[in-house]
Protein backbone atom coordinates (compact mmCIF):
# COMPACT_ATOMS: atom_id res chain seq x y z
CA UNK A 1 -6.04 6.27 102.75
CA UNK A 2 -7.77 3.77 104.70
CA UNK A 3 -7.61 3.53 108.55
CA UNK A 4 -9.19 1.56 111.31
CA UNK A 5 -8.85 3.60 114.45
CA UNK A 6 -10.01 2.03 117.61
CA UNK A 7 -10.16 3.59 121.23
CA UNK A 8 -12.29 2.54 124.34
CA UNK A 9 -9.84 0.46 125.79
CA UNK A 10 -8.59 0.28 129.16
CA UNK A 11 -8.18 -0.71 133.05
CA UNK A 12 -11.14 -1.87 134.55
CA UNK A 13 -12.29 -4.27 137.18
CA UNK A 14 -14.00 -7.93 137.37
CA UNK A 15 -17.20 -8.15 136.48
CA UNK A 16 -16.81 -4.32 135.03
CA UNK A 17 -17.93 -2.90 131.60
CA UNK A 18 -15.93 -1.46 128.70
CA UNK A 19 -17.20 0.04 124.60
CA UNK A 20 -14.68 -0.28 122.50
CA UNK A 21 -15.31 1.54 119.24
CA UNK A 22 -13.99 1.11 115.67
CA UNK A 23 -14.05 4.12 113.16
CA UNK A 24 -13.54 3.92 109.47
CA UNK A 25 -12.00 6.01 106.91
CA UNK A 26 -11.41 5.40 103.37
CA UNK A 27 -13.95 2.35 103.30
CA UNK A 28 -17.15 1.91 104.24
CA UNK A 29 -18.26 -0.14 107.72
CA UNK A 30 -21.68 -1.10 106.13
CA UNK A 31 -20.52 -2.33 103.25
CA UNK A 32 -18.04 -5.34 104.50
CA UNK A 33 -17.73 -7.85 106.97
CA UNK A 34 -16.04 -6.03 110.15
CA UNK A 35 -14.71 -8.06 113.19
CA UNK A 36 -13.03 -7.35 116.25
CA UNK A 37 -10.06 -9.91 117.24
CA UNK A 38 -7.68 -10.22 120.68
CA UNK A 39 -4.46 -10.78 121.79
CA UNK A 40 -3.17 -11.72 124.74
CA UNK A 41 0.60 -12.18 125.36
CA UNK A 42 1.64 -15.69 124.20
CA UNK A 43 -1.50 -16.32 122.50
CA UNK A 44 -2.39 -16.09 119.12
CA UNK A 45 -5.04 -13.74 117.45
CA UNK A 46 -8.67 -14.85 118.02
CA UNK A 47 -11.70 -13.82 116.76
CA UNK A 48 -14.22 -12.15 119.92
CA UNK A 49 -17.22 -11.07 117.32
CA UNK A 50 -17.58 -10.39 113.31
CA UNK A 51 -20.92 -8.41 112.40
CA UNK A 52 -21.68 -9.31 108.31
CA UNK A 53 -22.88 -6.71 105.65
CA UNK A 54 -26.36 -8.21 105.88
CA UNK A 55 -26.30 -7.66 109.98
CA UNK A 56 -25.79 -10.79 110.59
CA UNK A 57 -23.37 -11.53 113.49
CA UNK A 58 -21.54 -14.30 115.31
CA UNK A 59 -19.42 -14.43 118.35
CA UNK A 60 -16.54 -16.62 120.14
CA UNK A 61 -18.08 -18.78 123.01
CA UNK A 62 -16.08 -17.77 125.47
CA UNK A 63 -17.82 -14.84 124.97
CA UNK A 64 -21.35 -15.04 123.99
CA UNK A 65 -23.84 -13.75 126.59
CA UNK A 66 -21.52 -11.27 127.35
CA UNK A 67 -20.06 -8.75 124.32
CA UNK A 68 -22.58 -7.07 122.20
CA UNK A 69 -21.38 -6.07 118.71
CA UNK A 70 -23.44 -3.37 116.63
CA UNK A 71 -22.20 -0.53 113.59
CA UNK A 72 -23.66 2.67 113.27
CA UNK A 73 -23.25 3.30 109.61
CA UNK A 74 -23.95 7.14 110.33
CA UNK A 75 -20.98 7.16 111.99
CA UNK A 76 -19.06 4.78 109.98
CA UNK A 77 -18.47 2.85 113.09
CA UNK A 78 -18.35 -0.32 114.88
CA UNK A 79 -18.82 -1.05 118.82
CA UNK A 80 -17.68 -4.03 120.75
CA UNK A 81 -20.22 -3.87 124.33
CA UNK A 82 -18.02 -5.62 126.54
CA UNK A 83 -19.86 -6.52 129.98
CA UNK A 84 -19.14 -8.93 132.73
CA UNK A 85 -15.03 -8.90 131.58
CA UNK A 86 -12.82 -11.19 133.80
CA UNK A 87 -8.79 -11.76 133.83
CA UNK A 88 -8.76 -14.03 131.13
CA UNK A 89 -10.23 -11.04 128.46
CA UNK A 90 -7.10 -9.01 128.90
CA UNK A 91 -5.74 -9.00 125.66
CA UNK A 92 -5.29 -6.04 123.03
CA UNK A 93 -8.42 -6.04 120.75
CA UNK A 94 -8.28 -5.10 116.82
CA UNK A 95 -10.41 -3.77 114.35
CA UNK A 96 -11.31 -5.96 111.11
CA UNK A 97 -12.50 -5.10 108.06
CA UNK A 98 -12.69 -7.84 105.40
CA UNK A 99 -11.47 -7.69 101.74
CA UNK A 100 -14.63 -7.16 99.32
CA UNK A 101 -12.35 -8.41 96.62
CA UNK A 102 -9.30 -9.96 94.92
CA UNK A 103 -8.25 -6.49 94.02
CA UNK A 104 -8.79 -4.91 98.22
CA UNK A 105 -6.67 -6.00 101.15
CA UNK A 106 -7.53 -6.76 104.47
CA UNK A 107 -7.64 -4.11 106.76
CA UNK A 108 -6.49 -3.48 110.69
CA UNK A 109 -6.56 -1.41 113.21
CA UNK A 110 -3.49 -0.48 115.33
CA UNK A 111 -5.28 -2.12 118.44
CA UNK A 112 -6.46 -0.91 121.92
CA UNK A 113 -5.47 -2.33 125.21
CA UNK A 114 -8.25 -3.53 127.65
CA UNK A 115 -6.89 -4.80 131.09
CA UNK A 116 -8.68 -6.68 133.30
CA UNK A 117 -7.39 -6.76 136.96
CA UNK A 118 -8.64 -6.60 140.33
């Protein structure tokens, strides 16, 4: 019943701009921690940004300055503003929504490729 469905993704160049959005069914976005993770090939899963239920939100150094996360709880959705992207941010970026509970499970999205590339 629940599913994290991201799109947005894609080829783009250097210094170019991408939204990747995250929408929820089955839970709602406003009511847990959401995050958006990467992975590039050979590379483990990383953490880019996590937006908390009180609005609170943190991001990965490499990049902070650069990627905007927000949730529009209208739309039971999340948005990663990616801006300035470079080589090393091709990866495939995921969808996170945190347990509330012992009883819930973590939750993922099936992923969206962004590609970086000049």
């Amino acid at each position: 019943q629940v599913q994290l469905v991201e799109s947005g993704g894609g080829l783009v160049q250097p210094g170019g701009s991408l939204r990747l959005s995250c929408v929820g069914s089955g839970i709602l976005v406003s009511g847990r921690s959401m995050g958006w993770y990467r992975q590039a090939p050979g590379k483990q899963r990383e953490l880019v940004a996590r937006i908390h239920s009180d609005g609170t939100r943190i991001y990965a150094d490499s990049v902070k300055g650069r990627f905007t996360m927000s949730r529009d709880t209208t739309k039971n959705t999340v948005f990663l503003q990616m801006n300035s992207l470079n080589a090393e941010d091709t990866a495939v970026y995921y969808c996170n929504a945190e347990r509330v509970g012992f009883w819930d499970n973590d939750y993922w999205g099936q992923g969206t490729q962004v590609t970086v590339s000049s």
